[in-house]
PDB file of N, CA and C in Angstrom:
ATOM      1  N   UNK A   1       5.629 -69.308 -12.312  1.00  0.00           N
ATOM      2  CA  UNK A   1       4.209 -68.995 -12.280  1.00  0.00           C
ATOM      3  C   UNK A   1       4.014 -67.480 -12.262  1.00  0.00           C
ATOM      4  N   UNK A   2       2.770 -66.688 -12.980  1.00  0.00           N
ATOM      5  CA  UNK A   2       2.918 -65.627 -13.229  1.00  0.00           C
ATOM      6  C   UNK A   2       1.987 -65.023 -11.813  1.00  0.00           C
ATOM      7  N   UNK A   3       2.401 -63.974 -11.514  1.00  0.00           N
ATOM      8  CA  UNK A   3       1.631 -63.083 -10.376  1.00  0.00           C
ATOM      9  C   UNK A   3       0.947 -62.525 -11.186  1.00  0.00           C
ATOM     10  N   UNK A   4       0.115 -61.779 -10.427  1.00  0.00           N
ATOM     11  CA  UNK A   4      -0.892 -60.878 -10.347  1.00  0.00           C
ATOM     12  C   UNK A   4      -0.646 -59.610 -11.171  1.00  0.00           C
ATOM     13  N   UNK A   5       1.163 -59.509 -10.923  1.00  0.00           N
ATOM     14  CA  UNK A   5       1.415 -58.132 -11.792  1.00  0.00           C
ATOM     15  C   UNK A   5       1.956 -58.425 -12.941  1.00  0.00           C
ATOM     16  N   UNK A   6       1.949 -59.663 -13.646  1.00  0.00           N
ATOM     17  CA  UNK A   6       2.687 -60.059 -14.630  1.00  0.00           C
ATOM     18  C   UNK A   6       1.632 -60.490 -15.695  1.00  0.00           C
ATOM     19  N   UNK A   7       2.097 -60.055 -16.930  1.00  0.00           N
ATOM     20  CA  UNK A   7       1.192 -59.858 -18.007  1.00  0.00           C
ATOM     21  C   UNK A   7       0.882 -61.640 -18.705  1.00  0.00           C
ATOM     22  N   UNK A   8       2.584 -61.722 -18.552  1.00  0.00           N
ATOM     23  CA  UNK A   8       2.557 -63.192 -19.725  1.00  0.00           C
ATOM     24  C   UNK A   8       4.478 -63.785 -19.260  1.00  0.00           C
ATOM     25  N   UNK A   9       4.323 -64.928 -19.759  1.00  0.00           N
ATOM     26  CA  UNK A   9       5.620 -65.403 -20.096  1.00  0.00           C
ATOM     27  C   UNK A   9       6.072 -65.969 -20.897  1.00  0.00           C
ATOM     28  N   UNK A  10       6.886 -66.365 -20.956  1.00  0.00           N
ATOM     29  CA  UNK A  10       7.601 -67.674 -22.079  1.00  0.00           C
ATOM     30  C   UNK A  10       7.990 -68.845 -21.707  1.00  0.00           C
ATOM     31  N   UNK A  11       7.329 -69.849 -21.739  1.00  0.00           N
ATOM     32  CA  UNK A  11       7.428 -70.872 -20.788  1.00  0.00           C
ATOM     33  C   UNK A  11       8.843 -71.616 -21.136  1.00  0.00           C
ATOM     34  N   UNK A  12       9.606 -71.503 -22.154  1.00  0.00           N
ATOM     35  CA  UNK A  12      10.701 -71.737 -22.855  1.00  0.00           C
ATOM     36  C   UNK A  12      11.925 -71.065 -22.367  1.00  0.00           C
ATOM     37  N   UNK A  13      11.958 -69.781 -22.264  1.00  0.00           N
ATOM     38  CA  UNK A  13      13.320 -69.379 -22.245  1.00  0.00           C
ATOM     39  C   UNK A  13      13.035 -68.350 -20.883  1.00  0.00           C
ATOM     40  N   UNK A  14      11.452 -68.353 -20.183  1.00  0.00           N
ATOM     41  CA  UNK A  14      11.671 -67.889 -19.030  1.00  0.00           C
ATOM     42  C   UNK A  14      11.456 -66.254 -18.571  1.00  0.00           C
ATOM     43  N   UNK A  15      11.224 -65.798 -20.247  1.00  0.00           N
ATOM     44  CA  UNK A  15      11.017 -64.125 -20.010  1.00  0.00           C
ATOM     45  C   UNK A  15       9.728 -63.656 -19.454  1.00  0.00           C
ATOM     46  N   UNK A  16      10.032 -63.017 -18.645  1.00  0.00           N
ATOM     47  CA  UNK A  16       8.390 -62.637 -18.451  1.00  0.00           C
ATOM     48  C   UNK A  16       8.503 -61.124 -18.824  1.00  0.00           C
ATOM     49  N   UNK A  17       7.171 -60.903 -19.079  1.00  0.00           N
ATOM     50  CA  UNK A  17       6.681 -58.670 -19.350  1.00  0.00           C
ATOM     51  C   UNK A  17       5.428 -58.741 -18.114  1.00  0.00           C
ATOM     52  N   UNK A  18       5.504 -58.113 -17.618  1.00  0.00           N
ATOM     53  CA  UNK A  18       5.107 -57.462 -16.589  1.00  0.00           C
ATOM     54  C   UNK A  18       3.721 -57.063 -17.501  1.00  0.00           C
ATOM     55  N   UNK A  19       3.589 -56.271 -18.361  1.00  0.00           N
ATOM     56  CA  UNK A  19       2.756 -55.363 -18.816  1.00  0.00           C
ATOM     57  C   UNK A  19       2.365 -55.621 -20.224  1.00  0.00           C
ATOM     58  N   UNK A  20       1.442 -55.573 -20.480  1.00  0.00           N
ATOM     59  CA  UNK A  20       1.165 -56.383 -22.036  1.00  0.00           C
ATOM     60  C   UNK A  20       1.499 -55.062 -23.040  1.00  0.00           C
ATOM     61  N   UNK A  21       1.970 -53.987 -22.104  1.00  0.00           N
ATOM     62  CA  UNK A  21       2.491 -52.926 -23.619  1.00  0.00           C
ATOM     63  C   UNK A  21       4.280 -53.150 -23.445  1.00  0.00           C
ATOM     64  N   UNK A  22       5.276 -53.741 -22.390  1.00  0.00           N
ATOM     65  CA  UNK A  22       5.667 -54.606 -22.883  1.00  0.00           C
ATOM     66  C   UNK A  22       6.181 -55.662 -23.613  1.00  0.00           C
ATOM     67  N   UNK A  23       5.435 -56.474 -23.540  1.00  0.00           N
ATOM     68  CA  UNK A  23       4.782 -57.530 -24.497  1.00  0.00           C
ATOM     69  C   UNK A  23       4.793 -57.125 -25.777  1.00  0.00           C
ATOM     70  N   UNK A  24       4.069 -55.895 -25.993  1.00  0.00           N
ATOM     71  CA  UNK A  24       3.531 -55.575 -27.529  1.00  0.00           C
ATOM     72  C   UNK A  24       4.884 -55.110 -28.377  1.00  0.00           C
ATOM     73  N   UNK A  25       5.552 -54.004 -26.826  1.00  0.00           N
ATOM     74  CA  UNK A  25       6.712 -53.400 -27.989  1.00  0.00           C
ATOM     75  C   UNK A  25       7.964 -54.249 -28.018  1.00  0.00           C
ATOM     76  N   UNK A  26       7.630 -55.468 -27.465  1.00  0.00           N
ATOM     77  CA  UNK A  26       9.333 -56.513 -27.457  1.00  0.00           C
ATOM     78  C   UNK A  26       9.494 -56.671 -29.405  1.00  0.00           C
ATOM     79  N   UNK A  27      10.387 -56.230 -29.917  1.00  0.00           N
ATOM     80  CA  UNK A  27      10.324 -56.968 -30.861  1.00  0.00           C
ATOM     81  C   UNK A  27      10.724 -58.218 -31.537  1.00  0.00           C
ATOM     82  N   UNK A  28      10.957 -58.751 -30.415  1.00  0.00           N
ATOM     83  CA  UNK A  28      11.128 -60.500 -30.258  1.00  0.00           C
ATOM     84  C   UNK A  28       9.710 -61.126 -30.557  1.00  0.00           C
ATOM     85  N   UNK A  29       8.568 -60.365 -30.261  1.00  0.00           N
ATOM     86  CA  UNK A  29       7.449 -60.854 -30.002  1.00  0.00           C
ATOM     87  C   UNK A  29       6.605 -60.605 -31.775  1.00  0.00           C
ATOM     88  N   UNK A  30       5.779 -61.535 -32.274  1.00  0.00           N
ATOM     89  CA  UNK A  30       5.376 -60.987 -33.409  1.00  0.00           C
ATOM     90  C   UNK A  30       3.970 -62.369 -33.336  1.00  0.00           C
ATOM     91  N   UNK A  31       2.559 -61.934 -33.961  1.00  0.00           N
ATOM     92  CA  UNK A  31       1.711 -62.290 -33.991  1.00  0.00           C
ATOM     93  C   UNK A  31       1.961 -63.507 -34.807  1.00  0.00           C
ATOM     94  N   UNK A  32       0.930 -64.622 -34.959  1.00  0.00           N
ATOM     95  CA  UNK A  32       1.644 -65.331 -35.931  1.00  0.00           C
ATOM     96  C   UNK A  32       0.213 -66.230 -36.524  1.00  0.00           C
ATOM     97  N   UNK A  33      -1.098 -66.592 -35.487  1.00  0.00           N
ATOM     98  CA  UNK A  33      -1.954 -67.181 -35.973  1.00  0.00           C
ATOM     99  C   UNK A  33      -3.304 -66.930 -34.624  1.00  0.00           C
ATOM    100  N   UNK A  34      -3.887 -67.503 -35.274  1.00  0.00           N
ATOM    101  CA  UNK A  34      -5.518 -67.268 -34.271  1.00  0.00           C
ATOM    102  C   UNK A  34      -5.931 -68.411 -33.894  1.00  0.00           C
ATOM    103  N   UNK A  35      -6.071 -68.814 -32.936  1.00  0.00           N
ATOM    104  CA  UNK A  35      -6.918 -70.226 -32.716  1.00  0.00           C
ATOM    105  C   UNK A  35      -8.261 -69.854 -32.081  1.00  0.00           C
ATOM    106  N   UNK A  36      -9.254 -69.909 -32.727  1.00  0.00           N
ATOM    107  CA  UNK A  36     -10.536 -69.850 -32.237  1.00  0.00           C
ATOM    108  C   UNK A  36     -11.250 -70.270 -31.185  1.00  0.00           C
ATOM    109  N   UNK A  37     -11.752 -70.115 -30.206  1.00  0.00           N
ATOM    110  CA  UNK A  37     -13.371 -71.030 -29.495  1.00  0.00           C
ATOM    111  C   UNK A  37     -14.215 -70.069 -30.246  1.00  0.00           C
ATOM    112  N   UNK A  38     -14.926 -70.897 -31.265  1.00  0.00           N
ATOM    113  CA  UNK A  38     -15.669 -70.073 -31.579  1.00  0.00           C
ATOM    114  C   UNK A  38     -17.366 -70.414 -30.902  1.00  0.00           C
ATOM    115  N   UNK A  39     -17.550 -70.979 -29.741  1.00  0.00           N
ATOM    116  CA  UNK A  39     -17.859 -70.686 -28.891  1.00  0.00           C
ATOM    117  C   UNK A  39     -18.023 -69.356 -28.140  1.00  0.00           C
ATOM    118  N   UNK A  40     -17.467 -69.458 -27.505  1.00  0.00           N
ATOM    119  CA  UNK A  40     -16.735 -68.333 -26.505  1.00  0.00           C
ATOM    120  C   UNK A  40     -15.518 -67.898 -26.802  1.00  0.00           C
ATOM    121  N   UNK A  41     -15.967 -65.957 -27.874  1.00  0.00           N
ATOM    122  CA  UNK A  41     -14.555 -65.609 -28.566  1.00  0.00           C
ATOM    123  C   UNK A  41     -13.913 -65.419 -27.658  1.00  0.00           C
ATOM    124  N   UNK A  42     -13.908 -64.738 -26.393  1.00  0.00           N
ATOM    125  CA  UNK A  42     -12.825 -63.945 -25.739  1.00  0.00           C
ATOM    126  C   UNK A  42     -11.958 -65.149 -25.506  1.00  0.00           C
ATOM    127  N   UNK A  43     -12.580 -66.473 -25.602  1.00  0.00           N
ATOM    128  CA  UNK A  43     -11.426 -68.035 -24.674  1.00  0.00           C
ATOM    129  C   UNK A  43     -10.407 -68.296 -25.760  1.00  0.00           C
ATOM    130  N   UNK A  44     -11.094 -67.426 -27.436  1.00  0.00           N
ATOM    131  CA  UNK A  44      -9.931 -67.978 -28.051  1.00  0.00           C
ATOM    132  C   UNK A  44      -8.476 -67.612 -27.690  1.00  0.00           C
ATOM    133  N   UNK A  45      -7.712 -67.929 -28.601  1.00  0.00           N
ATOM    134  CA  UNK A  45      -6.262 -67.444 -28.245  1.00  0.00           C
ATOM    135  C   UNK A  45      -5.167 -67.056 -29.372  1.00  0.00           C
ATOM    136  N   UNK A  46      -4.667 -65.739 -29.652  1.00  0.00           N
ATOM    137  CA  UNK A  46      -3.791 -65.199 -30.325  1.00  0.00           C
ATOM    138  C   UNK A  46      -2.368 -65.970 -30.470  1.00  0.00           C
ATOM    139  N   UNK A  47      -1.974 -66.063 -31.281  1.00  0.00           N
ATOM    140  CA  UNK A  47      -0.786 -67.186 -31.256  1.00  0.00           C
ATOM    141  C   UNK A  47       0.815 -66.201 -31.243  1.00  0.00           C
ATOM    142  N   UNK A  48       1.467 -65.738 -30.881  1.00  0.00           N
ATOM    143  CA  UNK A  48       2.273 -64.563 -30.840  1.00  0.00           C
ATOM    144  C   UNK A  48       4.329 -65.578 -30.705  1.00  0.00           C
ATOM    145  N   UNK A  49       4.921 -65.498 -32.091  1.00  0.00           N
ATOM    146  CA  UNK A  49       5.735 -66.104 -31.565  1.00  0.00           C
ATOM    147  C   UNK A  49       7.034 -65.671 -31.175  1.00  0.00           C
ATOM    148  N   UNK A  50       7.766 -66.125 -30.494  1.00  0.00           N
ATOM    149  CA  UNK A  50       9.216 -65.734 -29.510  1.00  0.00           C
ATOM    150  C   UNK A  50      10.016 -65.502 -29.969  1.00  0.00           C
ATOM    151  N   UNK A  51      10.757 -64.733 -30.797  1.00  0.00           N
ATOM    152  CA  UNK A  51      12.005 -64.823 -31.755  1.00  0.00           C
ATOM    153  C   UNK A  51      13.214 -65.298 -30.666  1.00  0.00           C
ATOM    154  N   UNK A  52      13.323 -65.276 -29.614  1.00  0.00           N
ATOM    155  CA  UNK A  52      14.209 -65.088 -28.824  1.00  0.00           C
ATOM    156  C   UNK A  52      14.770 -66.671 -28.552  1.00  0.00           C
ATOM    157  N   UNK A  53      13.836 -67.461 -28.868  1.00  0.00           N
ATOM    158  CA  UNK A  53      14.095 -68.771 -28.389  1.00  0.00           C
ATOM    159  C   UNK A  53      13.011 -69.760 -29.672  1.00  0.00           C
ATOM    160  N   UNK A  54      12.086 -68.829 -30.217  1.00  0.00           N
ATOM    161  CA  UNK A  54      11.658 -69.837 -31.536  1.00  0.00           C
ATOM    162  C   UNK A  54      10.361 -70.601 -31.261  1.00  0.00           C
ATOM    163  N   UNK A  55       9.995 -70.393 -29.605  1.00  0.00           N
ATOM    164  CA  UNK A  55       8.747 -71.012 -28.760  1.00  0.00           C
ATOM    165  C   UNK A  55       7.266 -69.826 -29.474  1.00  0.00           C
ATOM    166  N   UNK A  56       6.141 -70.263 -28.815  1.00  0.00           N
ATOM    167  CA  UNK A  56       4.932 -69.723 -29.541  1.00  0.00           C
ATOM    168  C   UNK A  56       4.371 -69.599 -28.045  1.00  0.00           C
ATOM    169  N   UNK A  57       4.051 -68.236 -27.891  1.00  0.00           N
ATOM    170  CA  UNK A  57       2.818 -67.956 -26.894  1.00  0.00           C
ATOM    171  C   UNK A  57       1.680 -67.550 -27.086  1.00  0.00           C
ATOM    172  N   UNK A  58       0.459 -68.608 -26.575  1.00  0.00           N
ATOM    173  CA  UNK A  58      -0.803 -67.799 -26.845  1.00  0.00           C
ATOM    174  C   UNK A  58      -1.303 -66.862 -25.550  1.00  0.00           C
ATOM    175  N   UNK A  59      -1.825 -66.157 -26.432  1.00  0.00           N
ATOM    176  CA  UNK A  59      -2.868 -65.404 -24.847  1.00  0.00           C
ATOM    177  C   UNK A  59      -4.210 -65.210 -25.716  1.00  0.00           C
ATOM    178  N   UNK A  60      -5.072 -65.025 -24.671  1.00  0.00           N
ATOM    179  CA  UNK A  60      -6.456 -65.187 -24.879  1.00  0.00           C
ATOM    180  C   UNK A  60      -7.036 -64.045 -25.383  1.00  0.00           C
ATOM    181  N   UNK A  61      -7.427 -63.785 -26.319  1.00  0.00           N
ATOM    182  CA  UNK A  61      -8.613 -62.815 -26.794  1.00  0.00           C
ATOM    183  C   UNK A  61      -8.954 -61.556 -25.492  1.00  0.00           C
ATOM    184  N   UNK A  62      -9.160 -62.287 -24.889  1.00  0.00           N
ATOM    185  CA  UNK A  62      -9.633 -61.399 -23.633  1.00  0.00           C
ATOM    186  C   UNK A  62      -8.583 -60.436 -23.040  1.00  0.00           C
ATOM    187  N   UNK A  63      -7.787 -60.727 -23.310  1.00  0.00           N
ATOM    188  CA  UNK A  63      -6.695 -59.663 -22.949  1.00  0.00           C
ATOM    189  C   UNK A  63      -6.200 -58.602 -23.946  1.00  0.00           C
ATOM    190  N   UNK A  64      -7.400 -58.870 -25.188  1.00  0.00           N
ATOM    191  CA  UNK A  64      -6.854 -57.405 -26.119  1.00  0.00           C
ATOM    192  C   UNK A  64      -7.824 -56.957 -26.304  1.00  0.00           C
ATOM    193  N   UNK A  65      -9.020 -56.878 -25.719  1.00  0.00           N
ATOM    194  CA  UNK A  65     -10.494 -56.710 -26.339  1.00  0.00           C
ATOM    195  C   UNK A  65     -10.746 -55.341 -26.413  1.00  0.00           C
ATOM    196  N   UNK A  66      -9.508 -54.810 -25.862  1.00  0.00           N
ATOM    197  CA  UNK A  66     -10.149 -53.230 -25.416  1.00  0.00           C
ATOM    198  C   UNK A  66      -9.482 -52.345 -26.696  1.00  0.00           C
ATOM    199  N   UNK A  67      -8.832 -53.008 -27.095  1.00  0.00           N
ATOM    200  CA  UNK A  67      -7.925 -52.614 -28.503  1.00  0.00           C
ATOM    201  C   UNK A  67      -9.128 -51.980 -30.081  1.00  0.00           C
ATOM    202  N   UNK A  68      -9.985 -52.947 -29.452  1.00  0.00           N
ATOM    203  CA  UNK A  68     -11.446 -52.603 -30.515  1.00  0.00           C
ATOM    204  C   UNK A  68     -12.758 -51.727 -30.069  1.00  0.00           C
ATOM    205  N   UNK A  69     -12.799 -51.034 -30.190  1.00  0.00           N
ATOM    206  CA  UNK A  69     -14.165 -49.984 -29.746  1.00  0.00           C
ATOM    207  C   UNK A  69     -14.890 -50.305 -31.128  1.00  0.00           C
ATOM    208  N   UNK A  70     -15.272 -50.764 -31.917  1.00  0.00           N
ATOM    209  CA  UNK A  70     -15.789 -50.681 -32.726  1.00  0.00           C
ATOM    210  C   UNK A  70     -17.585 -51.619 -32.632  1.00  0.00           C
ATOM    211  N   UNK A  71     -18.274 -51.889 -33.913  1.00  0.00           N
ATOM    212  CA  UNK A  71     -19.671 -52.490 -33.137  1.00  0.00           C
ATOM    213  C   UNK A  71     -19.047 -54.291 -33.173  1.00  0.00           C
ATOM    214  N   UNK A  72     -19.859 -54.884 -31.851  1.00  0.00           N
ATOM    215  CA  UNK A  72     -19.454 -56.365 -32.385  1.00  0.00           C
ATOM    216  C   UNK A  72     -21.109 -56.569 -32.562  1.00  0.00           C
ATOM    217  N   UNK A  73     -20.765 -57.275 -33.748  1.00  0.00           N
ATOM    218  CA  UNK A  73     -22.153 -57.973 -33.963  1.00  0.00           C
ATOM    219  C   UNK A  73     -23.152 -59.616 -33.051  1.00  0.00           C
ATOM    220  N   UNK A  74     -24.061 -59.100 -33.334  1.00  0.00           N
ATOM    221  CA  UNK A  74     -24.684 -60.455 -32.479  1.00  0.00           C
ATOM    222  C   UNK A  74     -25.072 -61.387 -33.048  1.00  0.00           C
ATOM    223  N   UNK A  75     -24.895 -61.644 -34.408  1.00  0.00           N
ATOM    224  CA  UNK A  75     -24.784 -62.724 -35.224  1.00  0.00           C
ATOM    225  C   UNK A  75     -23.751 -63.497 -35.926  1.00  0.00           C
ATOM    226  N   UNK A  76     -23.815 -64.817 -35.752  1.00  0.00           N
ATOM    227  CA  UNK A  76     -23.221 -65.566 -36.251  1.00  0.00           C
ATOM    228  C   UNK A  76     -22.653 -65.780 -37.671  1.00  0.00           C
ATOM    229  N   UNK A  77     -21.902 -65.458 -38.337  1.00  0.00           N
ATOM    230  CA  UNK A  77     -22.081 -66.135 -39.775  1.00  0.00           C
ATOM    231  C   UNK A  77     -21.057 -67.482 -40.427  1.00  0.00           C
ATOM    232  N   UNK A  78     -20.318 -67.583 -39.259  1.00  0.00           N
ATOM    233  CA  UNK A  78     -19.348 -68.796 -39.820  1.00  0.00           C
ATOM    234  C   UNK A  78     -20.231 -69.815 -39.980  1.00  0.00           C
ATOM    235  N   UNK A  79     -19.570 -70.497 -41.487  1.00  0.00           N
ATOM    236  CA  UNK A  79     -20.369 -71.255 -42.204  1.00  0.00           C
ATOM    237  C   UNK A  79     -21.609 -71.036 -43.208  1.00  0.00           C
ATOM    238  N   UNK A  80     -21.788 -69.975 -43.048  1.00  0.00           N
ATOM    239  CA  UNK A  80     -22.373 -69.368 -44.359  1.00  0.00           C
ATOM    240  C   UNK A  80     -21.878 -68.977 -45.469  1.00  0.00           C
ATOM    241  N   UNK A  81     -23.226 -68.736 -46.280  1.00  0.00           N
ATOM    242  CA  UNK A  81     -22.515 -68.658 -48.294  1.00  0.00           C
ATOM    243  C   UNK A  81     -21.542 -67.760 -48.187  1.00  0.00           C
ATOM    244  N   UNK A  82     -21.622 -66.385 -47.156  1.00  0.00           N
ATOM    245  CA  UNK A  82     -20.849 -65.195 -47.428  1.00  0.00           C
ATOM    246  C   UNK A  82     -19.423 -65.195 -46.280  1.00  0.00           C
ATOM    247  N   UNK A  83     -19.565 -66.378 -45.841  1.00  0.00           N
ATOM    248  CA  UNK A  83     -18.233 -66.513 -44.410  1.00  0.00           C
ATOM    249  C   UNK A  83     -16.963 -66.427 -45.467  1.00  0.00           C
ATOM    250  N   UNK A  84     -16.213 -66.184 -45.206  1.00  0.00           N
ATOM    251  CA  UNK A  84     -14.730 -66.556 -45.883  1.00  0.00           C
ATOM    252  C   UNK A  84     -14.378 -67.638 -44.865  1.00  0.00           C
ATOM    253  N   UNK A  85     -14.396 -67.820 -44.063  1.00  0.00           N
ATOM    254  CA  UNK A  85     -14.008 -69.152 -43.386  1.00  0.00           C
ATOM    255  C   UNK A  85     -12.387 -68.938 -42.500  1.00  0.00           C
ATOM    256  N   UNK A  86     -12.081 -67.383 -42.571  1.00  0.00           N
ATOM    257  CA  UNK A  86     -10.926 -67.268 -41.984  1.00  0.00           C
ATOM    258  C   UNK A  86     -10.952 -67.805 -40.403  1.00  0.00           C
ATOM    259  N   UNK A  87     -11.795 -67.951 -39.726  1.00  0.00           N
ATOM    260  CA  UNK A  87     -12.042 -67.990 -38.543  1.00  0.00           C
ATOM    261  C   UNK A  87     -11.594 -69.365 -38.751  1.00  0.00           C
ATOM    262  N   UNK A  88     -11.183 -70.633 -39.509  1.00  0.00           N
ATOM    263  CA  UNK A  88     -10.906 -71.932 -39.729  1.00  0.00           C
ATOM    264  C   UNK A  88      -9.923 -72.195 -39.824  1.00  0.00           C
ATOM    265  N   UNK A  89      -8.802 -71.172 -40.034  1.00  0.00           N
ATOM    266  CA  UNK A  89      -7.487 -71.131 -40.986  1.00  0.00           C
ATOM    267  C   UNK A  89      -7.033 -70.427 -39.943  1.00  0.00           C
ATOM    268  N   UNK A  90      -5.888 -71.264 -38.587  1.00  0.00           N
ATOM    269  CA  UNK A  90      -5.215 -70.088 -37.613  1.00  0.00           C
ATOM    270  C   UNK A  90      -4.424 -69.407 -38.098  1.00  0.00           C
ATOM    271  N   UNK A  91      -3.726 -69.719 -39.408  1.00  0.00           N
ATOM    272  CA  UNK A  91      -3.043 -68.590 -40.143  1.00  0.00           C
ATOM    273  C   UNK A  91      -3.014 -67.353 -40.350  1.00  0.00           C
ATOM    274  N   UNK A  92      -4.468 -67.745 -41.191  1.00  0.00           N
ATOM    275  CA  UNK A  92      -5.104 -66.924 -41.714  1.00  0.00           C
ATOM    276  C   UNK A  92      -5.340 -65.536 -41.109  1.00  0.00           C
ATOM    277  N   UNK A  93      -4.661 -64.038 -41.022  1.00  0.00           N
ATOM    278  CA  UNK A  93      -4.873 -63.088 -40.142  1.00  0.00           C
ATOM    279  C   UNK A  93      -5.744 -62.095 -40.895  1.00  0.00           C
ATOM    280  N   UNK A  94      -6.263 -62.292 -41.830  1.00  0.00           N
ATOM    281  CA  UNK A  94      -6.866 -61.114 -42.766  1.00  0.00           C
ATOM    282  C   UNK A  94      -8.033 -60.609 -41.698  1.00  0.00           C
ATOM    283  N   UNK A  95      -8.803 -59.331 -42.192  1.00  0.00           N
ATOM    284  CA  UNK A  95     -10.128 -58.828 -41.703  1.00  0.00           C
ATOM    285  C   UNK A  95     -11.035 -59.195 -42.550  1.00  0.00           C
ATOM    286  N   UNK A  96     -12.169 -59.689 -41.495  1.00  0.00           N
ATOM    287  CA  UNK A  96     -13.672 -60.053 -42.183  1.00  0.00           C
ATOM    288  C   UNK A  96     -14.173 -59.101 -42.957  1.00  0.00           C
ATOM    289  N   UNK A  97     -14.949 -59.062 -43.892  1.00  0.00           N
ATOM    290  CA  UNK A  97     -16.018 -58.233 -44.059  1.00  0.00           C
ATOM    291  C   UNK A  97     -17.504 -58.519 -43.461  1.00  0.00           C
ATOM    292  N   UNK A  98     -17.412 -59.630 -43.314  1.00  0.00           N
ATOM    293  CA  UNK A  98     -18.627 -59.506 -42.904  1.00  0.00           C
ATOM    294  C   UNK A  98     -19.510 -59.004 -41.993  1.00  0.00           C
ATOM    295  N   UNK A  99     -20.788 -58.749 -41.386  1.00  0.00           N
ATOM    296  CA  UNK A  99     -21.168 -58.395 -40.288  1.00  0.00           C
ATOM    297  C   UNK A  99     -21.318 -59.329 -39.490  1.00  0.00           C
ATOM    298  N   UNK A 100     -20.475 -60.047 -39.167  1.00  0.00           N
ATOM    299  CA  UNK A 100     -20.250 -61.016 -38.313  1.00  0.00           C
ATOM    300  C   UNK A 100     -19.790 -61.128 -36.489  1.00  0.00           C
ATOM    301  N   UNK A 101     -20.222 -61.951 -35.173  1.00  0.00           N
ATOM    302  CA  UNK A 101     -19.938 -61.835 -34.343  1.00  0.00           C
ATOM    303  C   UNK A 101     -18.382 -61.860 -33.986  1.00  0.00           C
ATOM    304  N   UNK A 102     -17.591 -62.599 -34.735  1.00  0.00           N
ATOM    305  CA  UNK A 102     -16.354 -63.284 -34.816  1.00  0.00           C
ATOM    306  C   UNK A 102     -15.685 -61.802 -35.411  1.00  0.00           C
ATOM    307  N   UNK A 103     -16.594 -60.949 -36.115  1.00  0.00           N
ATOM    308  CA  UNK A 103     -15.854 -59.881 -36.631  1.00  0.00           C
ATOM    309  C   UNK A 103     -14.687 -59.128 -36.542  1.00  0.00           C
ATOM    310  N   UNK A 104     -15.563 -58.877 -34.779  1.00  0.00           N
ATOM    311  CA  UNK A 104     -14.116 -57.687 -34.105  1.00  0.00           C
ATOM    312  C   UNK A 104     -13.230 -58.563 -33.625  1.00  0.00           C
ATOM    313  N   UNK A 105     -12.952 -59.773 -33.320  1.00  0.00           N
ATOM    314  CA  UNK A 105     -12.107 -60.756 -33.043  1.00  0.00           C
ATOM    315  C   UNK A 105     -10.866 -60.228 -34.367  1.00  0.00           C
ATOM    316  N   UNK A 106     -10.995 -60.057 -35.494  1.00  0.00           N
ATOM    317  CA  UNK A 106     -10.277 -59.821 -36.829  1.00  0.00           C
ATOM    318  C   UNK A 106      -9.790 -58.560 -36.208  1.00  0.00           C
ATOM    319  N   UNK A 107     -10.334 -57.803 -35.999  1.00  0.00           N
ATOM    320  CA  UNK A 107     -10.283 -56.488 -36.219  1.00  0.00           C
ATOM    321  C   UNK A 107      -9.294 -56.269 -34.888  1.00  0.00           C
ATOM    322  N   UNK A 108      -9.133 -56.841 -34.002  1.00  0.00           N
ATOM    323  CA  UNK A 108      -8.024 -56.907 -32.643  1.00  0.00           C
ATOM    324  C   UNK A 108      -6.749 -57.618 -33.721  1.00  0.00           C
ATOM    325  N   UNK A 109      -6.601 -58.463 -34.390  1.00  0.00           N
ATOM    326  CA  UNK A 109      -6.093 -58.699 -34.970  1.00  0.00           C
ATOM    327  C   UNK A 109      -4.918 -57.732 -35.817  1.00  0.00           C
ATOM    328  N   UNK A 110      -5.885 -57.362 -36.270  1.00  0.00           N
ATOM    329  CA  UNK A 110      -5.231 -55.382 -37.330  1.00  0.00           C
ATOM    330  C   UNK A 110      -4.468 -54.978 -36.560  1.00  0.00           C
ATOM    331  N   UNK A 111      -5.575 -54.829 -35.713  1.00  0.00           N
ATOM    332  CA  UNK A 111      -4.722 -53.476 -34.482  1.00  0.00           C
ATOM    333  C   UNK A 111      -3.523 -54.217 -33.547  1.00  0.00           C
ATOM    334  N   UNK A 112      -3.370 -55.468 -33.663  1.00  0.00           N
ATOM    335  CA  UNK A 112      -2.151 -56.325 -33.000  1.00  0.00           C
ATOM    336  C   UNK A 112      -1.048 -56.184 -34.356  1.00  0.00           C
ATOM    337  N   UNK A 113      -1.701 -56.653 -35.656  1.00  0.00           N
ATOM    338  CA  UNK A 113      -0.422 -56.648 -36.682  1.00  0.00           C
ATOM    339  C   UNK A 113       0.478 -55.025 -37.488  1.00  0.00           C
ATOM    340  N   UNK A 114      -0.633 -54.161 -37.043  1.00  0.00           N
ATOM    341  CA  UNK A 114       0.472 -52.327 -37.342  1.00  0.00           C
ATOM    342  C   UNK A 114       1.150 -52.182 -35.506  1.00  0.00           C
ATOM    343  N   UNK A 115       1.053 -53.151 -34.155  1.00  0.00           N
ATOM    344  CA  UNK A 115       2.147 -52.480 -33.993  1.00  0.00           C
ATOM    345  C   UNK A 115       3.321 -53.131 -34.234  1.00  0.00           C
ATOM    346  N   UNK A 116       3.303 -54.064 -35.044  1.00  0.00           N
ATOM    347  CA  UNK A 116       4.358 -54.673 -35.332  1.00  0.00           C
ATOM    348  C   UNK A 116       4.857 -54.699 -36.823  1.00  0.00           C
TER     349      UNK A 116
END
């Protein structure tokens, strides 16, 4: 079970990082898909997987949010004519164009896939 000072683990092979920079520079560790609430973005969860053992850890949106200073928008557009629909596809890691709420959710994304 993780304390208070511990960032994340691997419920598989048992590693824990203390510190989500850490985390970022293991290069065992590599982004891999997005799973949405598109609800409530921060609940979604980054899919990041383990080279070390081949397991997949998510962590929540909310723990990279600060990675984006940029504007988040207050509108919705998934499911519209102009959505690309990446927000559907956990694969899918590209950046929106749109002016969309889900936007900077992408855009933490970026800034998760150059440090790796």
């Amino acid at each position: 079970m993780l304390s208070d000072k511990e960032f994340t683990h691997c419920a598989k092979c048992e590693t824990f990082w203390n510190k989500r920079i850490d985390f970022l520079s293991d290069t065992a560790t590599e982004i891999v898909a997005y799973n949405p609430d598109i609800k409530y973005l921060e609940h979604g969860n980054f899919v990041f997987k383990h080279d070390t053992c081949g397991s997949n850890i998510e962590i929540q949106v909310v723990n990279f949010k600060d990675l984006y200073d940029g504007p988040i928008y207050k509108e919705r557009k998934t499911g519209t004519e102009n959505c690309p629909e990446y927000c559907l596809n956990s694969s899918e890691l590209r950046p929106c164009s749109e002016e969309c709420e889900c936007a900077y959710v992408r855009e933490i994304i970026q800034a998760l896939l150059s440090i790796y």
